[in-house]
C-alpha atoms as a PDB file:
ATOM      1  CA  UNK A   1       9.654 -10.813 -21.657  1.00  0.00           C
ATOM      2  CA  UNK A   2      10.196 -14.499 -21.536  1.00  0.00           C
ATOM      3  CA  UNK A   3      12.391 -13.812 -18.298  1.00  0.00           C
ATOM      4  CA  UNK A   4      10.095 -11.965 -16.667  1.00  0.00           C
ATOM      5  CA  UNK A   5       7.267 -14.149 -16.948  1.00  0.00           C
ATOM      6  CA  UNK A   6       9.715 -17.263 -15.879  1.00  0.00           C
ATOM      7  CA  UNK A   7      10.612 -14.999 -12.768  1.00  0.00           C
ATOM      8  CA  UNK A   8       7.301 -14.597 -12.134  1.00  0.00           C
ATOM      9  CA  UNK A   9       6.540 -18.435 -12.880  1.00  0.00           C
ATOM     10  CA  UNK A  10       9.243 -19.332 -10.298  1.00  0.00           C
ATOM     11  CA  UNK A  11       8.130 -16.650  -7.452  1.00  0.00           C
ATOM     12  CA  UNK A  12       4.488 -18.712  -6.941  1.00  0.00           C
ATOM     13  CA  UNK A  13       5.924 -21.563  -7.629  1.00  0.00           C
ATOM     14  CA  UNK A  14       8.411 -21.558  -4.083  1.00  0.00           C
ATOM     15  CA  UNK A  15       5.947 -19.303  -2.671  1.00  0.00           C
ATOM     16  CA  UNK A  16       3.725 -22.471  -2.615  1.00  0.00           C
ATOM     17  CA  UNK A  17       6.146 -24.763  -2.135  1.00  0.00           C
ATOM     18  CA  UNK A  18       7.469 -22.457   0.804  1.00  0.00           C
ATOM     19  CA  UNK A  19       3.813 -22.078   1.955  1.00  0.00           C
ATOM     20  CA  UNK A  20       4.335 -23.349   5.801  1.00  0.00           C
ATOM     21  CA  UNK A  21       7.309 -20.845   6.148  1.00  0.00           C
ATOM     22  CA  UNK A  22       5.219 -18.253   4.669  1.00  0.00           C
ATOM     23  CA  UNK A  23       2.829 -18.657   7.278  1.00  0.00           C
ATOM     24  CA  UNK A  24       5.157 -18.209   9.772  1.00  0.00           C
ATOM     25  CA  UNK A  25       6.712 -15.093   8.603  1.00  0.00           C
ATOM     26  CA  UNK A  26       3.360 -13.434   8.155  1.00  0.00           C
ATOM     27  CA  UNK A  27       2.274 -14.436  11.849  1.00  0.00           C
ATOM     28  CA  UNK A  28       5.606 -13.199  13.206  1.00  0.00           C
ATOM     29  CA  UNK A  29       5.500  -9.965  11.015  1.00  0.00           C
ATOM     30  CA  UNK A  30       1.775  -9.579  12.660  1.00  0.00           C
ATOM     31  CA  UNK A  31       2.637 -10.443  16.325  1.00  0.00           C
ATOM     32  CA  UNK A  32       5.954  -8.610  16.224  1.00  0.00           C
ATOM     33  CA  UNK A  33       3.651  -5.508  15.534  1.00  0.00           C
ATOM     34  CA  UNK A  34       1.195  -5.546  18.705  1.00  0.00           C
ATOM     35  CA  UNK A  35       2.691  -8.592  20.433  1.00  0.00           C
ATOM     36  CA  UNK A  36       3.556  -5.413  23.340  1.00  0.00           C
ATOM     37  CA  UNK A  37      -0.061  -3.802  23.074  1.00  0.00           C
ATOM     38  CA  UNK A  38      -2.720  -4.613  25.782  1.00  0.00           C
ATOM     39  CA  UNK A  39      -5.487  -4.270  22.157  1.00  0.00           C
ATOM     40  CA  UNK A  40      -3.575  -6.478  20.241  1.00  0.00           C
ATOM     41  CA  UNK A  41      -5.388  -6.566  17.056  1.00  0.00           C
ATOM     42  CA  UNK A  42      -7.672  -4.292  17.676  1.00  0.00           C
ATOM     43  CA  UNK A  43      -5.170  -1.210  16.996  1.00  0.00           C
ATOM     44  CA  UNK A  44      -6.046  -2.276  13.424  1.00  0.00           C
ATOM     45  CA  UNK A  45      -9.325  -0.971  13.497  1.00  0.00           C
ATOM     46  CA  UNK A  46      -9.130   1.591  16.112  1.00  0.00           C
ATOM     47  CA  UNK A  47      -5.503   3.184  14.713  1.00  0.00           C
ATOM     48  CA  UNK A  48      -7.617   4.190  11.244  1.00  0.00           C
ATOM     49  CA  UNK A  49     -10.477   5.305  13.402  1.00  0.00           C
ATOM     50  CA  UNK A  50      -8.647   7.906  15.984  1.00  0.00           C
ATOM     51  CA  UNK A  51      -6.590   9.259  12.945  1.00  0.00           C
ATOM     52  CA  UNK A  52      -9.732   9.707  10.632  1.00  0.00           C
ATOM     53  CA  UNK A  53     -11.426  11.458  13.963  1.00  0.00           C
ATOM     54  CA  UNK A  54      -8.756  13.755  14.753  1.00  0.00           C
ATOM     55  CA  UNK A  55      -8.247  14.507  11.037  1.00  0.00           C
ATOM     56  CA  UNK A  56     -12.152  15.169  10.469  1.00  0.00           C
ATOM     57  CA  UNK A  57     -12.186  17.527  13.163  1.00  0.00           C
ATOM     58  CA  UNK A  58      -8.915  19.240  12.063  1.00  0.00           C
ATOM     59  CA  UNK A  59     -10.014  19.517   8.394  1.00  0.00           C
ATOM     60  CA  UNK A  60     -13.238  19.386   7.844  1.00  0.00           C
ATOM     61  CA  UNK A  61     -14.423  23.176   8.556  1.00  0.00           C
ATOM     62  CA  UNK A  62     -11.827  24.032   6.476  1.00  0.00           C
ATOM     63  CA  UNK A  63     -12.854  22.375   3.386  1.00  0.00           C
ATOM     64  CA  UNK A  64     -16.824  21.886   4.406  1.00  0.00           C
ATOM     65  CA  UNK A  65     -18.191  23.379   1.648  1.00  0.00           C
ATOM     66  CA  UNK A  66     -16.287  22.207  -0.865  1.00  0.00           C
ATOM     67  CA  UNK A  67     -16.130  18.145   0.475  1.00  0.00           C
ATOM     68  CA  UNK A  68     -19.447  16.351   1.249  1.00  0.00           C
ATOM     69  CA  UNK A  69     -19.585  13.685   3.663  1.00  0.00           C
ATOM     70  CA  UNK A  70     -16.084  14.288   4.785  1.00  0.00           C
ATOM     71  CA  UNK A  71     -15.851  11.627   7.018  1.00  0.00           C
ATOM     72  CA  UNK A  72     -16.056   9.222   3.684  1.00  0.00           C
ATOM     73  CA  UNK A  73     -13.890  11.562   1.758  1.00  0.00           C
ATOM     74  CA  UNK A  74     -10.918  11.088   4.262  1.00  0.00           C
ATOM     75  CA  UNK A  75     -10.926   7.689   5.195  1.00  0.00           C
ATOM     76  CA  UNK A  76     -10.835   6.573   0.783  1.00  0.00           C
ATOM     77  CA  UNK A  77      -7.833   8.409   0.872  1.00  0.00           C
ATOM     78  CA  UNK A  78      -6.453   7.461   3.814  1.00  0.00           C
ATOM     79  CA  UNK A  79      -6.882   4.271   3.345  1.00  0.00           C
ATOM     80  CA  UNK A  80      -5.011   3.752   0.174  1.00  0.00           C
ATOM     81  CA  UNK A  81      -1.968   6.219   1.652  1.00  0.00           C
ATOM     82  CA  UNK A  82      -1.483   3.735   4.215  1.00  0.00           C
ATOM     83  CA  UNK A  83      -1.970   0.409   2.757  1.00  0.00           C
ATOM     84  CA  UNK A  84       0.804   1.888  -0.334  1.00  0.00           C
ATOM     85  CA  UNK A  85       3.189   4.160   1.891  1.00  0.00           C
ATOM     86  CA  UNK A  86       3.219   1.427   4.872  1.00  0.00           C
ATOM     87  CA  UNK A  87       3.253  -1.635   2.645  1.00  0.00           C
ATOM     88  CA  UNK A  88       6.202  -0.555   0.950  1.00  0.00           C
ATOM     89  CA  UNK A  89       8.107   0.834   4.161  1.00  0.00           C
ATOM     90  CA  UNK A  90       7.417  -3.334   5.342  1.00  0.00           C
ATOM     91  CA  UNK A  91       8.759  -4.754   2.565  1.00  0.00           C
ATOM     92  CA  UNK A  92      11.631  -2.094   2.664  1.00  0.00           C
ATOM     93  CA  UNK A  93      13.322  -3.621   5.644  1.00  0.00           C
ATOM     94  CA  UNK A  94      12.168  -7.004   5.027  1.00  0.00           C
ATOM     95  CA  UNK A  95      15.447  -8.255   3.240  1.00  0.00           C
ATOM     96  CA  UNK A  96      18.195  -6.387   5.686  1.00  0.00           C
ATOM     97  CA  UNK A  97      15.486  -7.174   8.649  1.00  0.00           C
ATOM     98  CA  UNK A  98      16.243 -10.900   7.974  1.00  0.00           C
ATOM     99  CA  UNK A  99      19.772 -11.022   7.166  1.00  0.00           C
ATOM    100  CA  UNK A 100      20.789 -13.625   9.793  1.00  0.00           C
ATOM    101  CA  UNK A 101      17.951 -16.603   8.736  1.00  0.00           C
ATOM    102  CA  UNK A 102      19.254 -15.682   4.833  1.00  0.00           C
ATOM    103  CA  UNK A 103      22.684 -16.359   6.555  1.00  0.00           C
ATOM    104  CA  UNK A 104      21.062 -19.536   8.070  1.00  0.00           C
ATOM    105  CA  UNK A 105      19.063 -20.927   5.213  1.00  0.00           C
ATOM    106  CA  UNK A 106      18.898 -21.800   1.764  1.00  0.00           C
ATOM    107  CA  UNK A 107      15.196 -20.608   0.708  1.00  0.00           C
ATOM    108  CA  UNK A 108      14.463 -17.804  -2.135  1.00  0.00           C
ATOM    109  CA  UNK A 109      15.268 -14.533  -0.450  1.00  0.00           C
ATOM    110  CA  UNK A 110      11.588 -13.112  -1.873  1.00  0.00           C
ATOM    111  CA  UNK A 111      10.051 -15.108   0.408  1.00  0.00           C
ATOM    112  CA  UNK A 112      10.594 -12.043   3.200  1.00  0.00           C
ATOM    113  CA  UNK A 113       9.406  -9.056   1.118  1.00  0.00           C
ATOM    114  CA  UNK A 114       6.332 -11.210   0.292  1.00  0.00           C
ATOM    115  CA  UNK A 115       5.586 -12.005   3.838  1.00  0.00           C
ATOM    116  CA  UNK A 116       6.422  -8.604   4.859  1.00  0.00           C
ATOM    117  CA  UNK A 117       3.209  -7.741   1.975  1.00  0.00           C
ATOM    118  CA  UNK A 118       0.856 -10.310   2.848  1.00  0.00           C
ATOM    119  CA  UNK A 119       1.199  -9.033   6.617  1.00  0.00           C
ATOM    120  CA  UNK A 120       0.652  -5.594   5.043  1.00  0.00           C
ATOM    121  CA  UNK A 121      -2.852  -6.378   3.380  1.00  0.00           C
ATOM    122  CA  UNK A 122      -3.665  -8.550   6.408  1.00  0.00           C
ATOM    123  CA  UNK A 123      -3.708  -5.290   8.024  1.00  0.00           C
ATOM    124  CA  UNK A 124      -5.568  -4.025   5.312  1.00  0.00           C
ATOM    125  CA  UNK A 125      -8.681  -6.317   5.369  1.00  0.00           C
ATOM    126  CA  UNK A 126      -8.580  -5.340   9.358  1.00  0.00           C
ATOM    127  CA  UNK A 127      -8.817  -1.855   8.091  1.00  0.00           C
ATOM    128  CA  UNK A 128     -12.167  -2.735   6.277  1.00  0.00           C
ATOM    129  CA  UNK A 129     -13.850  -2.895   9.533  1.00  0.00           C
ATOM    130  CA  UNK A 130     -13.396   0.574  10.344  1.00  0.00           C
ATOM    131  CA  UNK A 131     -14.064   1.799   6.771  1.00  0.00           C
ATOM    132  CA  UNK A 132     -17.355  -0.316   7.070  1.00  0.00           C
ATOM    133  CA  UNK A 133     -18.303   1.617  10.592  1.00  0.00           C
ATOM    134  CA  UNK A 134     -17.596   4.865   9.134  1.00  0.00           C
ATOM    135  CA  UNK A 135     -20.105   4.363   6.228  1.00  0.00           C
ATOM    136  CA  UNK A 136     -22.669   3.129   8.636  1.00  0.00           C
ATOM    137  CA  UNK A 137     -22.255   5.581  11.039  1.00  0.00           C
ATOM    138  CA  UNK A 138     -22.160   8.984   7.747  1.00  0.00           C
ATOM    139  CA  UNK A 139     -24.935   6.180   7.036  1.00  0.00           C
ATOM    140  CA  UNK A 140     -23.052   6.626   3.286  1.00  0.00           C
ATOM    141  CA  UNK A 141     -25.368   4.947   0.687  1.00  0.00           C
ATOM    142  CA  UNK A 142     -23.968   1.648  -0.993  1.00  0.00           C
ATOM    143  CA  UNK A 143     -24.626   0.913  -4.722  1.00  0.00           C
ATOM    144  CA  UNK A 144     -23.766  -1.735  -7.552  1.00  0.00           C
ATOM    145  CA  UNK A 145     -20.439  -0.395  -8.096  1.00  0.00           C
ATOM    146  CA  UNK A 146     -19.127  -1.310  -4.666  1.00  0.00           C
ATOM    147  CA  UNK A 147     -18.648  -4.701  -6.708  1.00  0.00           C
ATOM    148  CA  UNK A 148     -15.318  -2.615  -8.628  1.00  0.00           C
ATOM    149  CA  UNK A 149     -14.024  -2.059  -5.264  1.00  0.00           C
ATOM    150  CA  UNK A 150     -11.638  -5.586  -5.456  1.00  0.00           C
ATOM    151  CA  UNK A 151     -10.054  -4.214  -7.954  1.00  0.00           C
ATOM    152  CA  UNK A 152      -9.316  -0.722  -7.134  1.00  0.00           C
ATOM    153  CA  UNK A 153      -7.537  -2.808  -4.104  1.00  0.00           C
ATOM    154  CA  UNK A 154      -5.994  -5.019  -6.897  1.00  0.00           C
ATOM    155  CA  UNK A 155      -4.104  -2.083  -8.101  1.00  0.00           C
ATOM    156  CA  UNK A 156      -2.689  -0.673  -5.162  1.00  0.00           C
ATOM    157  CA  UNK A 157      -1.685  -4.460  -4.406  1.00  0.00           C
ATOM    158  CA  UNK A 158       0.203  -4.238  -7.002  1.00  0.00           C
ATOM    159  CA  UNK A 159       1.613  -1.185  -6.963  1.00  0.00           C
ATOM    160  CA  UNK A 160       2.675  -1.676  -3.031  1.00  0.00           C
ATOM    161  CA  UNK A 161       4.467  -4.941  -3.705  1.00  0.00           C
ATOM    162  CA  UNK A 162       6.590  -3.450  -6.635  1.00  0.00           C
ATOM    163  CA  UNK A 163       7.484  -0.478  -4.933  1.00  0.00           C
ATOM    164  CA  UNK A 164       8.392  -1.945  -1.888  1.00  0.00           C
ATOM    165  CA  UNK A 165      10.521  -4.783  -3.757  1.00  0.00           C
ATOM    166  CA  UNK A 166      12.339  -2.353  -5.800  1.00  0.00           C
ATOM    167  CA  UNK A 167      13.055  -0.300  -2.176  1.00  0.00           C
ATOM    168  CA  UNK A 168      13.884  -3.504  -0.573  1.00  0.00           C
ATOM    169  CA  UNK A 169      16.553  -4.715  -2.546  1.00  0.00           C
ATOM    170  CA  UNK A 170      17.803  -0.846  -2.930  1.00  0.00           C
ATOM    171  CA  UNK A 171      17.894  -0.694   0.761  1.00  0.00           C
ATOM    172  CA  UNK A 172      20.572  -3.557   0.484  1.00  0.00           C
ATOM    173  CA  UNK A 173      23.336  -1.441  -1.001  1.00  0.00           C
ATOM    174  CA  UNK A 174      22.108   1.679   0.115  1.00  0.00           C
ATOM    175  CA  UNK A 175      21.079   2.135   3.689  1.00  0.00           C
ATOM    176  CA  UNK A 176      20.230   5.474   3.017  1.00  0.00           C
ATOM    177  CA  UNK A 177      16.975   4.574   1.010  1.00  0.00           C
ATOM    178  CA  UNK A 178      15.041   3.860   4.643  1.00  0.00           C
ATOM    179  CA  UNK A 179      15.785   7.675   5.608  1.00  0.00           C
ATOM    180  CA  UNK A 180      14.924   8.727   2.217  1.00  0.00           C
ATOM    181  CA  UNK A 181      11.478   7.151   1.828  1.00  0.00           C
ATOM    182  CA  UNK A 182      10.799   8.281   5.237  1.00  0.00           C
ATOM    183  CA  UNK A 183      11.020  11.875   3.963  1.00  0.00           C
ATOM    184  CA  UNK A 184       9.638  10.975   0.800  1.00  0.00           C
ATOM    185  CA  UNK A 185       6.623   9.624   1.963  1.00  0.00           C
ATOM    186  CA  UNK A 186       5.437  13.492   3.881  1.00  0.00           C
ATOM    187  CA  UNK A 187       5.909  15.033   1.214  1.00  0.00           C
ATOM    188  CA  UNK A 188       3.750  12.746  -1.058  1.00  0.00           C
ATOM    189  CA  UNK A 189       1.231  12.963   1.689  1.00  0.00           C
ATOM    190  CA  UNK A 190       1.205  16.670   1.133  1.00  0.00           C
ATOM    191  CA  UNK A 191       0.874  16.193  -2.563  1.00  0.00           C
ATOM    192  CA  UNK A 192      -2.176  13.350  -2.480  1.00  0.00           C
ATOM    193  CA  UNK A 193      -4.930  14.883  -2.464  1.00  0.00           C
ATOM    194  CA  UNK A 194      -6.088  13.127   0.535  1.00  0.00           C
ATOM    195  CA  UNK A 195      -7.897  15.573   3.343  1.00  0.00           C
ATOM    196  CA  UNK A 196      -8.329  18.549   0.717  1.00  0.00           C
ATOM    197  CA  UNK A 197     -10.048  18.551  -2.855  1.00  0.00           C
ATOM    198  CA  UNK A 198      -7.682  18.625  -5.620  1.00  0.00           C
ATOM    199  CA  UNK A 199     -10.291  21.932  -7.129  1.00  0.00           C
ATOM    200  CA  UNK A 200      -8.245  23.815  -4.440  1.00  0.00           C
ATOM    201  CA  UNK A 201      -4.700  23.718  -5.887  1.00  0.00           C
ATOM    202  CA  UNK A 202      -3.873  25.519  -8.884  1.00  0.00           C
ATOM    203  CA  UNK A 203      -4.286  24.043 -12.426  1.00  0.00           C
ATOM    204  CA  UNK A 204      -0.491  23.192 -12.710  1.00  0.00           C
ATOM    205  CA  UNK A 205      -0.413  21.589  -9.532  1.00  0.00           C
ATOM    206  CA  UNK A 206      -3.866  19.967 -10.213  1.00  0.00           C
ATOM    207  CA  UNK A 207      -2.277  18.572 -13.779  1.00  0.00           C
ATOM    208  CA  UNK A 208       0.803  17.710 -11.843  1.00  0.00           C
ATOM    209  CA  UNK A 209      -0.483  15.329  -8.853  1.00  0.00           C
ATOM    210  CA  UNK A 210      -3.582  13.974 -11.604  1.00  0.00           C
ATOM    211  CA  UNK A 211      -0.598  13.277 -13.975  1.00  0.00           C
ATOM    212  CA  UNK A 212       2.161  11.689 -11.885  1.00  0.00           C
ATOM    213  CA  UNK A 213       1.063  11.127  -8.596  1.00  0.00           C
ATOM    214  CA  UNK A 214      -0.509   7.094  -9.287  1.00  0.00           C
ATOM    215  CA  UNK A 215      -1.809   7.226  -5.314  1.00  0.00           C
ATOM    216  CA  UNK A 216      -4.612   9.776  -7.210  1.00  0.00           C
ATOM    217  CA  UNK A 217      -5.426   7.254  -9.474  1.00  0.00           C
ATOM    218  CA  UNK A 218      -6.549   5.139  -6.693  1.00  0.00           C
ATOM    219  CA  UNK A 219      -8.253   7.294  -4.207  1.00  0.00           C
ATOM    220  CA  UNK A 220     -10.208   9.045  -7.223  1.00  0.00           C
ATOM    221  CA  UNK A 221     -11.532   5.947  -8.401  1.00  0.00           C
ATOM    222  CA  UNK A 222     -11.961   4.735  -4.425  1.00  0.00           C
ATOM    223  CA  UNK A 223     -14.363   7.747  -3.996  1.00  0.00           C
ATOM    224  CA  UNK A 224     -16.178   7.545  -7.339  1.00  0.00           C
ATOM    225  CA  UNK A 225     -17.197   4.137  -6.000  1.00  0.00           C
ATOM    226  CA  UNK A 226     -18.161   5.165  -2.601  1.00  0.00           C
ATOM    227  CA  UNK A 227     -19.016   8.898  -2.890  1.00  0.00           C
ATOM    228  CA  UNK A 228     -20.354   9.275  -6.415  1.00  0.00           C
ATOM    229  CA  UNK A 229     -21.725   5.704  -6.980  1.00  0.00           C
ATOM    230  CA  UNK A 230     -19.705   5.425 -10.800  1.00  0.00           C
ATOM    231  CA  UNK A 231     -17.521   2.543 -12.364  1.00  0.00           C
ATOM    232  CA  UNK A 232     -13.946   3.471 -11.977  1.00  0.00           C
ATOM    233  CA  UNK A 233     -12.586   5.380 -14.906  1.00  0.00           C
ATOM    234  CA  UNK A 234     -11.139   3.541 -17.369  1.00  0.00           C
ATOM    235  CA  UNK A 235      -8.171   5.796 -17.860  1.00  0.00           C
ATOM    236  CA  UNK A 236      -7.420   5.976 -14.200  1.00  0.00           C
ATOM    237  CA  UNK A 237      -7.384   2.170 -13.997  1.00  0.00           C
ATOM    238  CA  UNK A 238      -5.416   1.484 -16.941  1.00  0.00           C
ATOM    239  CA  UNK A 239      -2.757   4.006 -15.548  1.00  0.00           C
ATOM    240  CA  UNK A 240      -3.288   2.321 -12.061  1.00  0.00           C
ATOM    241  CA  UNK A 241      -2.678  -1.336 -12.890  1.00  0.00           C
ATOM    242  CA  UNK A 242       0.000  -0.193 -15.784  1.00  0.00           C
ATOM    243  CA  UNK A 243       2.400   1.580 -12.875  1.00  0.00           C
ATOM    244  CA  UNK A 244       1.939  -1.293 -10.736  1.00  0.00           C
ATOM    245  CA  UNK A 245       2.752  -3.624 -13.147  1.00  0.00           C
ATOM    246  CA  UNK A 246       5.526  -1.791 -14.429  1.00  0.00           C
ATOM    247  CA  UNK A 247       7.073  -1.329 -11.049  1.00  0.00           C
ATOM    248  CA  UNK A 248       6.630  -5.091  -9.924  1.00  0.00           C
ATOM    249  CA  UNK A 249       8.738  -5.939 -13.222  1.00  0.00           C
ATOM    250  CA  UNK A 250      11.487  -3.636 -13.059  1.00  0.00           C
ATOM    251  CA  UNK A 251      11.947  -5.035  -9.117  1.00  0.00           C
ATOM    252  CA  UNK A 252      11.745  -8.417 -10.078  1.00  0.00           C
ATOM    253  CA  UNK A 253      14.899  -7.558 -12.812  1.00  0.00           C
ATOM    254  CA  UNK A 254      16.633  -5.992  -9.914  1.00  0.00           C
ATOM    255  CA  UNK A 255      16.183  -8.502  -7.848  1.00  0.00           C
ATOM    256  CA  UNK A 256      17.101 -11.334 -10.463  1.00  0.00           C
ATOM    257  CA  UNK A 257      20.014  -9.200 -10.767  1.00  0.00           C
ATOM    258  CA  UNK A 258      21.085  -8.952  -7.303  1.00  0.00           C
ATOM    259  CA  UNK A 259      20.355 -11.933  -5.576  1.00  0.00           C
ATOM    260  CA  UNK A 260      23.200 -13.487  -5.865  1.00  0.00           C
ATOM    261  CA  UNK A 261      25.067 -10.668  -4.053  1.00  0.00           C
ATOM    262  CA  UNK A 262      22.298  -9.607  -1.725  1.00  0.00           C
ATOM    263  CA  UNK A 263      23.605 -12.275   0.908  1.00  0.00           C
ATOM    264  CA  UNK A 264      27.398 -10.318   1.138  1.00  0.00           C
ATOM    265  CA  UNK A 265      25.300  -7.050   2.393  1.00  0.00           C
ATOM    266  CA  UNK A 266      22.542  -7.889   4.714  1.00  0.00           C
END
């Protein structure tokens, strides 16, 4: 335990001391992304938009008596699919995707997988914007427990940043784990229960995704905020932040493992 927290000690620690370079990674992680787009930036609000249209219109007769205010329903679960799946698959490449600067400098080779995240939820907050239109326009009621919302995002910080670490420094050895996750990550789509109601599976599946699928914990307490105006439940949270904390530690004892190595690979 005592390692863990030093780890953890020593990661904000150069992270502040590294904060200049940070900077720079996250701006060249953002401008490498739309630096080719006439919308720059703006493909962060409208990307969310045009896939929560197409998917309403797709979807919703199909599950519009079962799903009210669809619209909402969609975009909590999107919303949470992208910022984990496409977090992680950032901080996936972020250590091979920088092999020549670690080649080139000596700075704590954590520092990419954490810019890769913060570019990640910079996308995230952009995100916001069109979740905030999409209430205003399903003119969604707001109440007092929009104020657990921070963190519900907490938790699939969290989880993001430990899965992607762990997948990052895999990704070193393995080249194989980019492919993998790629597949992975449609058929965890298909098993979050993100444009259909989880009533609509069987009871096995239903205990299956509820039980191991920790995206669920998220979007279910997401939409109790937003849909069904309750405090998140405190089992779902405890398994939320417990799964992200878990994974952030065993990635930061692979990493503390492998860093010494990681340099002969990338």
């Amino acid at each position: 335990m005592n390692r863990i927290w030093t780890s953890v000690r020593l990661t904000v620690t150069n992270c502040i001391r590294y904060l200049p370079l940070l900077k720079n990674l996250i701006a060249r992680e953002l401008k490498k992304k739309y630096r080719s787009t006439m919308l720059g930036y703006a493909w962060c609000v409208l990307n969310p938009l045009f896939v929560m249209l197409i998917m309403t219109a797709v979807f919703s007769n199909m599950f519009r008596n079962s799903i009210a205010n669809f619209p909402v329903y969609l975009f909590c679960g999107r919303m949470i699919y992208s910022l984990a799946t496409g977090g992680a698959a950032g901080i996936l490449r972020s250590l091979r995707g920088n092999g020549s600067l670690m080649r080139k400098t000596r700075i704590p080779y954590y520092i990419f997988p954490v810019a890769s995240f913060c570019s990640a939820m910079v996308d995230f907050f952009f995100t916001l914007i069109a979740f905030a239109l999409v209430l205003l326009f399903t003119r969604t009621p707001l109440s007092i427990h929009v104020a657990a919302f921070p963190l519900v995002v907490l938790q699939v910080a969290i989880f993001t940043f430990g899965l992607g670490m762990l997948l990052a420094v895999c990704n070193v050895f393995i080249q194989d784990i980019s492919y993998l996750y790629n597949i992975f990550t449609v058929a965890w789509m298909y098993l979050t229960p993100m444009f259909y109601p989880l009533s609509s599976l069987s009871e096995p599946m239903q205990h299956l995704i509820s039980t191991f699928n920790p995206l669920y914990y998220y979007i279910a307490q997401m939409r109790g905020i937003f849909l069904d105006h309750v405090w998140p439940d405190r089992q779902l949270m405890l398994l939320g932040f417990s799964v992200g904390i878990a994974l952030v530690v065993v990635s930061l004892l692979a990493y503390s493992k492998a860093k010494n190595t990681l340099i002969l690979y990338v």
